[in-house]
C-alpha atoms as a PDB file:
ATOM      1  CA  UNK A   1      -6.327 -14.260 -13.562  1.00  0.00           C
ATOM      2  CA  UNK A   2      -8.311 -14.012 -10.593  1.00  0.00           C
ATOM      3  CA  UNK A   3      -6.119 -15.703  -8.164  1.00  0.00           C
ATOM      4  CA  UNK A   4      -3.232 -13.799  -9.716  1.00  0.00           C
ATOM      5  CA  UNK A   5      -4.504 -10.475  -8.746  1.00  0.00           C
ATOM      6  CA  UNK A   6      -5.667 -11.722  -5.501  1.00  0.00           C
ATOM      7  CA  UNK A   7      -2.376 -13.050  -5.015  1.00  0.00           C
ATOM      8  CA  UNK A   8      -1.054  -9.627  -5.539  1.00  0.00           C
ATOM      9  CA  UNK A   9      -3.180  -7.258  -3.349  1.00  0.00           C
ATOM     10  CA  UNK A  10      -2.272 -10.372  -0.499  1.00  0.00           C
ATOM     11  CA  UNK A  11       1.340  -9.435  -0.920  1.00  0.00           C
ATOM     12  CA  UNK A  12       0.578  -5.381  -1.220  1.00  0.00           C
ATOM     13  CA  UNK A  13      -1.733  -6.197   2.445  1.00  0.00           C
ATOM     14  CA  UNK A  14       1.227  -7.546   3.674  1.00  0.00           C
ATOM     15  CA  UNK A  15       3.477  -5.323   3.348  1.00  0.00           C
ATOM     16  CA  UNK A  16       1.445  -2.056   4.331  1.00  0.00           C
ATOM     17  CA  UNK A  17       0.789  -4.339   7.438  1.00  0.00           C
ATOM     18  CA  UNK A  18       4.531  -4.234   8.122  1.00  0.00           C
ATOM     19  CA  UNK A  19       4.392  -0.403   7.156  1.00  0.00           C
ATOM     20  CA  UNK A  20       1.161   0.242   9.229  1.00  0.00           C
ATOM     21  CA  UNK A  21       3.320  -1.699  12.591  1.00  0.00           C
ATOM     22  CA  UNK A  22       5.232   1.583  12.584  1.00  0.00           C
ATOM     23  CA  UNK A  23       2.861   3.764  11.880  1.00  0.00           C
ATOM     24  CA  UNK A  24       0.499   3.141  14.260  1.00  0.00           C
ATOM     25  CA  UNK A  25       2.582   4.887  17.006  1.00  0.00           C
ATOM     26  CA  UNK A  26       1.300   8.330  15.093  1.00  0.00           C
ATOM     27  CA  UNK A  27      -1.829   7.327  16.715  1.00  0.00           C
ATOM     28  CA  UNK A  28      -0.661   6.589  20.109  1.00  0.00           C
ATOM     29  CA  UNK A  29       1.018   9.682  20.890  1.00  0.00           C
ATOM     30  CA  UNK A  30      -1.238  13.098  20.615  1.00  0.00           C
ATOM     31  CA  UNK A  31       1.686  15.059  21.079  1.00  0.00           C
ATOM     32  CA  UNK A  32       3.006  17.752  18.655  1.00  0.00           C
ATOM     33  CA  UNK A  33       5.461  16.954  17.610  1.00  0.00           C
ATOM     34  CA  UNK A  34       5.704  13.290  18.339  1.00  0.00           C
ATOM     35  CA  UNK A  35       8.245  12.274  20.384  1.00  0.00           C
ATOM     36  CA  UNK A  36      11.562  12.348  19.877  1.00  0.00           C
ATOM     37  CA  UNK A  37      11.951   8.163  20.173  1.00  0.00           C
ATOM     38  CA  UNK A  38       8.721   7.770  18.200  1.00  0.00           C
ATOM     39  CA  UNK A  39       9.926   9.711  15.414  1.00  0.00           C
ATOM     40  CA  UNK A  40      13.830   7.335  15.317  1.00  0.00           C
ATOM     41  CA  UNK A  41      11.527   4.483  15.054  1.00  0.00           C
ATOM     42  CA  UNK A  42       9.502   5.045  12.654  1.00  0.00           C
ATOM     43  CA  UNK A  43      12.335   7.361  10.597  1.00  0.00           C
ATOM     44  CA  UNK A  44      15.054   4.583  10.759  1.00  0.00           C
ATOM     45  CA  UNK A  45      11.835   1.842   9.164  1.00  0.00           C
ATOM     46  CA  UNK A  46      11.254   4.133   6.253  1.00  0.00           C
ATOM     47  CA  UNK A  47      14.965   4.613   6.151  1.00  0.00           C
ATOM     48  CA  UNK A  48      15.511   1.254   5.478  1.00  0.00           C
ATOM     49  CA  UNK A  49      12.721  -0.044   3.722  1.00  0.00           C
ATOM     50  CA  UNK A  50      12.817   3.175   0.888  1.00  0.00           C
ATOM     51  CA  UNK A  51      16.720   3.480   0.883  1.00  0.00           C
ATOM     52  CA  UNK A  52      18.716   0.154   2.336  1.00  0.00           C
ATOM     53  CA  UNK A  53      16.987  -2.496   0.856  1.00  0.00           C
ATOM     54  CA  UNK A  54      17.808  -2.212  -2.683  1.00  0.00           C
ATOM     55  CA  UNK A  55      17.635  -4.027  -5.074  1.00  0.00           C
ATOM     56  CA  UNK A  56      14.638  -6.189  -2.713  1.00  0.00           C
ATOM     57  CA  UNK A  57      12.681  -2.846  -2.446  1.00  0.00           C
ATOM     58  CA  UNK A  58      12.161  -2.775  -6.524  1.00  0.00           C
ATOM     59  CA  UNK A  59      10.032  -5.966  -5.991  1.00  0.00           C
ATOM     60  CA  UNK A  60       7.055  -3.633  -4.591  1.00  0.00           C
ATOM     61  CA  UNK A  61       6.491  -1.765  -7.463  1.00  0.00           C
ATOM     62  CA  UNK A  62       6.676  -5.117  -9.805  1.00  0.00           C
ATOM     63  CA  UNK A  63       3.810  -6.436  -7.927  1.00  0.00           C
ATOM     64  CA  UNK A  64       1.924  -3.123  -7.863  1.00  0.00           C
ATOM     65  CA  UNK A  65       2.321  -2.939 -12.031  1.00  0.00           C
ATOM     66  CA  UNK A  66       2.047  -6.896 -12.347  1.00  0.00           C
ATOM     67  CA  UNK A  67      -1.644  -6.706 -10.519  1.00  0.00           C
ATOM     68  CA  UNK A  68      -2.697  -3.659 -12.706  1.00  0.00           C
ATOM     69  CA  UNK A  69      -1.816  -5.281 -15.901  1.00  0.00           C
ATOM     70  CA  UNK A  70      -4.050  -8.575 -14.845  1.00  0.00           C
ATOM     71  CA  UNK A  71      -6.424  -6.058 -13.510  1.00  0.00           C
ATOM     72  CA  UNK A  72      -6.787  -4.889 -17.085  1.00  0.00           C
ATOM     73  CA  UNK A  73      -6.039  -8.240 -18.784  1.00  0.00           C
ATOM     74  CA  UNK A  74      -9.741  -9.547 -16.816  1.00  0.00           C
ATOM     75  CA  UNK A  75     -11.580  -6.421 -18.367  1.00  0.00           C
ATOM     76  CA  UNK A  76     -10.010  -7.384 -21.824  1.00  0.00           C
ATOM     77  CA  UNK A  77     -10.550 -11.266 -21.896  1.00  0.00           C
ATOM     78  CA  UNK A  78     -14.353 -10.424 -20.227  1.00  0.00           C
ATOM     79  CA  UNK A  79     -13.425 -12.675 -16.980  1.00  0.00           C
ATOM     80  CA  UNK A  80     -15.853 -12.338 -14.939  1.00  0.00           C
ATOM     81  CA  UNK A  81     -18.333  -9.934 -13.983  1.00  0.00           C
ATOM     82  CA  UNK A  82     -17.846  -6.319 -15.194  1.00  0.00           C
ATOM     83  CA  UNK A  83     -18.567  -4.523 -12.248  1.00  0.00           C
ATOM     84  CA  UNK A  84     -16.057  -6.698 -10.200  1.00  0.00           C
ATOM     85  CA  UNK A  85     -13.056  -6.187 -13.245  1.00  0.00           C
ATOM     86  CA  UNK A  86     -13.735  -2.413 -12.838  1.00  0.00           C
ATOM     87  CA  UNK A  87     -14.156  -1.768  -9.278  1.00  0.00           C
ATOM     88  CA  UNK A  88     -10.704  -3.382  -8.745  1.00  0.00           C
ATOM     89  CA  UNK A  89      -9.045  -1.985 -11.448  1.00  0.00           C
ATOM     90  CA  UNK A  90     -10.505   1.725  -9.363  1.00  0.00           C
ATOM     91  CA  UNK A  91      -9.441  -0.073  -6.210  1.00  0.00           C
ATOM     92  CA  UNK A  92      -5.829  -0.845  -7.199  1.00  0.00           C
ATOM     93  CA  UNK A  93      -5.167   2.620  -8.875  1.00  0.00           C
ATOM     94  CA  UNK A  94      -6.104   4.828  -6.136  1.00  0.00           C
ATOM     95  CA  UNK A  95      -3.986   2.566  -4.015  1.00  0.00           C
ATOM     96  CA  UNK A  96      -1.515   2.425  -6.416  1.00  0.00           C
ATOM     97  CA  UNK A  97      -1.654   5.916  -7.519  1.00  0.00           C
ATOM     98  CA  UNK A  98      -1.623   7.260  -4.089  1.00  0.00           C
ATOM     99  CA  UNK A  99       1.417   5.430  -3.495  1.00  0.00           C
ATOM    100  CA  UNK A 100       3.455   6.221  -5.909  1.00  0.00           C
ATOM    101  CA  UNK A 101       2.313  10.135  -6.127  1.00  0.00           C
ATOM    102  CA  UNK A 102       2.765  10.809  -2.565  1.00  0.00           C
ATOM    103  CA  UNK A 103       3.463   8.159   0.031  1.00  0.00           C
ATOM    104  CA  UNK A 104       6.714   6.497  -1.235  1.00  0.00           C
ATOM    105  CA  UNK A 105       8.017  10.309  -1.518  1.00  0.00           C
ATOM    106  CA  UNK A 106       7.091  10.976   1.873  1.00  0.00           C
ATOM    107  CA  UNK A 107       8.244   8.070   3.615  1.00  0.00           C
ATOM    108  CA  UNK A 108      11.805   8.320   1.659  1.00  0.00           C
ATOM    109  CA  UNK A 109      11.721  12.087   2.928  1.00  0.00           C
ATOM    110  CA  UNK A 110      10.950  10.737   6.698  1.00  0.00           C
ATOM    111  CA  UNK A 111      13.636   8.459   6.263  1.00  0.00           C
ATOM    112  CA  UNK A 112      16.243  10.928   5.466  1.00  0.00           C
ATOM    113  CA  UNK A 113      15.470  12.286   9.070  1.00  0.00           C
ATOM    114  CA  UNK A 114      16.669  15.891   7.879  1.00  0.00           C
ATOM    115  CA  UNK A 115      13.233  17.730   8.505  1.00  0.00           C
ATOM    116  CA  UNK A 116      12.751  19.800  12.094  1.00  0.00           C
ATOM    117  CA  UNK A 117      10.511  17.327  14.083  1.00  0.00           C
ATOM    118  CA  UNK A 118       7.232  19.249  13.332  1.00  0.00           C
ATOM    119  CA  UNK A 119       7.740  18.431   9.478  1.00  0.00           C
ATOM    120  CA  UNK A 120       8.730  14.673  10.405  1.00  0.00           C
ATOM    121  CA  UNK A 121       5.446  14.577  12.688  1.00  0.00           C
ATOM    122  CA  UNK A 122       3.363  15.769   9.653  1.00  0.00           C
ATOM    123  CA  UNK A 123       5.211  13.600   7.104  1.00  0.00           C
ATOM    124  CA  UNK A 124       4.717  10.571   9.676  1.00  0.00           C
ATOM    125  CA  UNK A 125       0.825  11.508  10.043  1.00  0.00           C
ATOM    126  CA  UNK A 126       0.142  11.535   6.348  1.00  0.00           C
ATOM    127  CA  UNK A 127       1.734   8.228   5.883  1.00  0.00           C
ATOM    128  CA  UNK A 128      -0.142   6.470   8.516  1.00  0.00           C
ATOM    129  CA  UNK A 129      -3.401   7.842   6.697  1.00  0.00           C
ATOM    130  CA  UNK A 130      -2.798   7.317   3.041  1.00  0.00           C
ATOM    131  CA  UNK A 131      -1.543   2.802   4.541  1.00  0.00           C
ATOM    132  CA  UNK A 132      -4.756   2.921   6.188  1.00  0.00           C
ATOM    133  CA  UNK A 133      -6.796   4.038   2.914  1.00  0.00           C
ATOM    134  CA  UNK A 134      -4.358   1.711   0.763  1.00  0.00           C
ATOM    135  CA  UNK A 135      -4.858  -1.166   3.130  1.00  0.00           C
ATOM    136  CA  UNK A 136      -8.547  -0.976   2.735  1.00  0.00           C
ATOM    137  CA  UNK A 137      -8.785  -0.656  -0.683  1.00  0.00           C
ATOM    138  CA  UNK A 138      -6.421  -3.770  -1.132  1.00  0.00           C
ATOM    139  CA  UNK A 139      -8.540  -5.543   1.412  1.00  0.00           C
ATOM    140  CA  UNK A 140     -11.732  -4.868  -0.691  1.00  0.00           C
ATOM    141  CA  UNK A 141      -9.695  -5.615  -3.851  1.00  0.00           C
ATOM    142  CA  UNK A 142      -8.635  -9.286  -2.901  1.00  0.00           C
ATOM    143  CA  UNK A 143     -11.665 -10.094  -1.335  1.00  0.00           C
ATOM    144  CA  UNK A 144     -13.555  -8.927  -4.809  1.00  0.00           C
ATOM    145  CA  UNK A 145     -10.771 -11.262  -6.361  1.00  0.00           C
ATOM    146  CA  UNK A 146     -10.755 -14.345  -4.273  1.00  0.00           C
ATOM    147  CA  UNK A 147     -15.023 -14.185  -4.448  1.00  0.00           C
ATOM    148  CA  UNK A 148     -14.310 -15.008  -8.173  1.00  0.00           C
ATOM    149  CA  UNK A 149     -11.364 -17.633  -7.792  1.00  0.00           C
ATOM    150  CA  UNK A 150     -13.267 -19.627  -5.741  1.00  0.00           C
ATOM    151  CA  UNK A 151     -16.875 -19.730  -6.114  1.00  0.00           C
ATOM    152  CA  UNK A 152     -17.678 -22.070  -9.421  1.00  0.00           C
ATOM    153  CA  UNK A 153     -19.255 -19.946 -12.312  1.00  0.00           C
ATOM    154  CA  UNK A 154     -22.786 -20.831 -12.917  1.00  0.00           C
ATOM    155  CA  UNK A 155     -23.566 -21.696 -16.562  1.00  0.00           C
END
């Protein structure tokens, strides 16, 4: 189960890396409201990776419930140490839950591209913050994970 959930936050990591290539230009430009250019970049992303790429973008949110049910599958069957099964089941559902609560709904809104610049700067802002909070916590998950895949148990 281990290597499954690792398996999982590795796939989440990659694709807030993708998301995180965009949003690091929030951080390059101080200006408010970001540039005009900055904001078509990181708009038309969003744009495409909440809106065009159905059906592929329903895959995301498999692997997101996938990982939380072997998340909770390892505290049920006892694999492994308790602390580990519980800290990434805490991990993944901030993540997860921040996600899904606010992020997805602001990066589809960004997408859209209707908002007066100052609302797209603040939309683009929050993003960048809540895939830098997400990417850590799925760091710390899959290392927790991959710890217990592959070092032996000890009777």
């Amino acid at each position: 189960m281990h290597a499954f959930v690792a398996a999982g936050a590795s796939f989440l990591l990659a694709v807030l890396w993708f998301d995180l290539m965009f949003d690091v230009q929030t951080r390059r430009n101080a200006e408010e409201p970001l540039p005009a250019d900055v904001l078509a970049s990181i708009s038309a992303y969003y744009r495409r990776v909440t809106t065009d790429a159905r059906p592929m973008s329903t895959l995301i949110p498999l692997v997101m419930l996938a990982t939380l049910i072997a998340i909770v599958l390892e505290i049920a069957n006892g694999d492994g140490p308790g602390w580990i099964a519980w800290a990434s089941l805490a991990l993944a559902t901030s993540a997860i839950g921040l996600a899904m609560a606010r992020t997805v709904r602001n990066a589809r809104r960004l997408g859209g591209a209707s908002d007066p610049p100052a609302v797209q700067t603040r939309l683009a802002r929050s993003i960048y913050r809540d895939h830098q909070y997400c990417f850590a916590a799925m760091l710390l998950l899959a290392g927790l994970q991959l710890t217990l895949a592959l070092v032996p148990r000890i009777p």
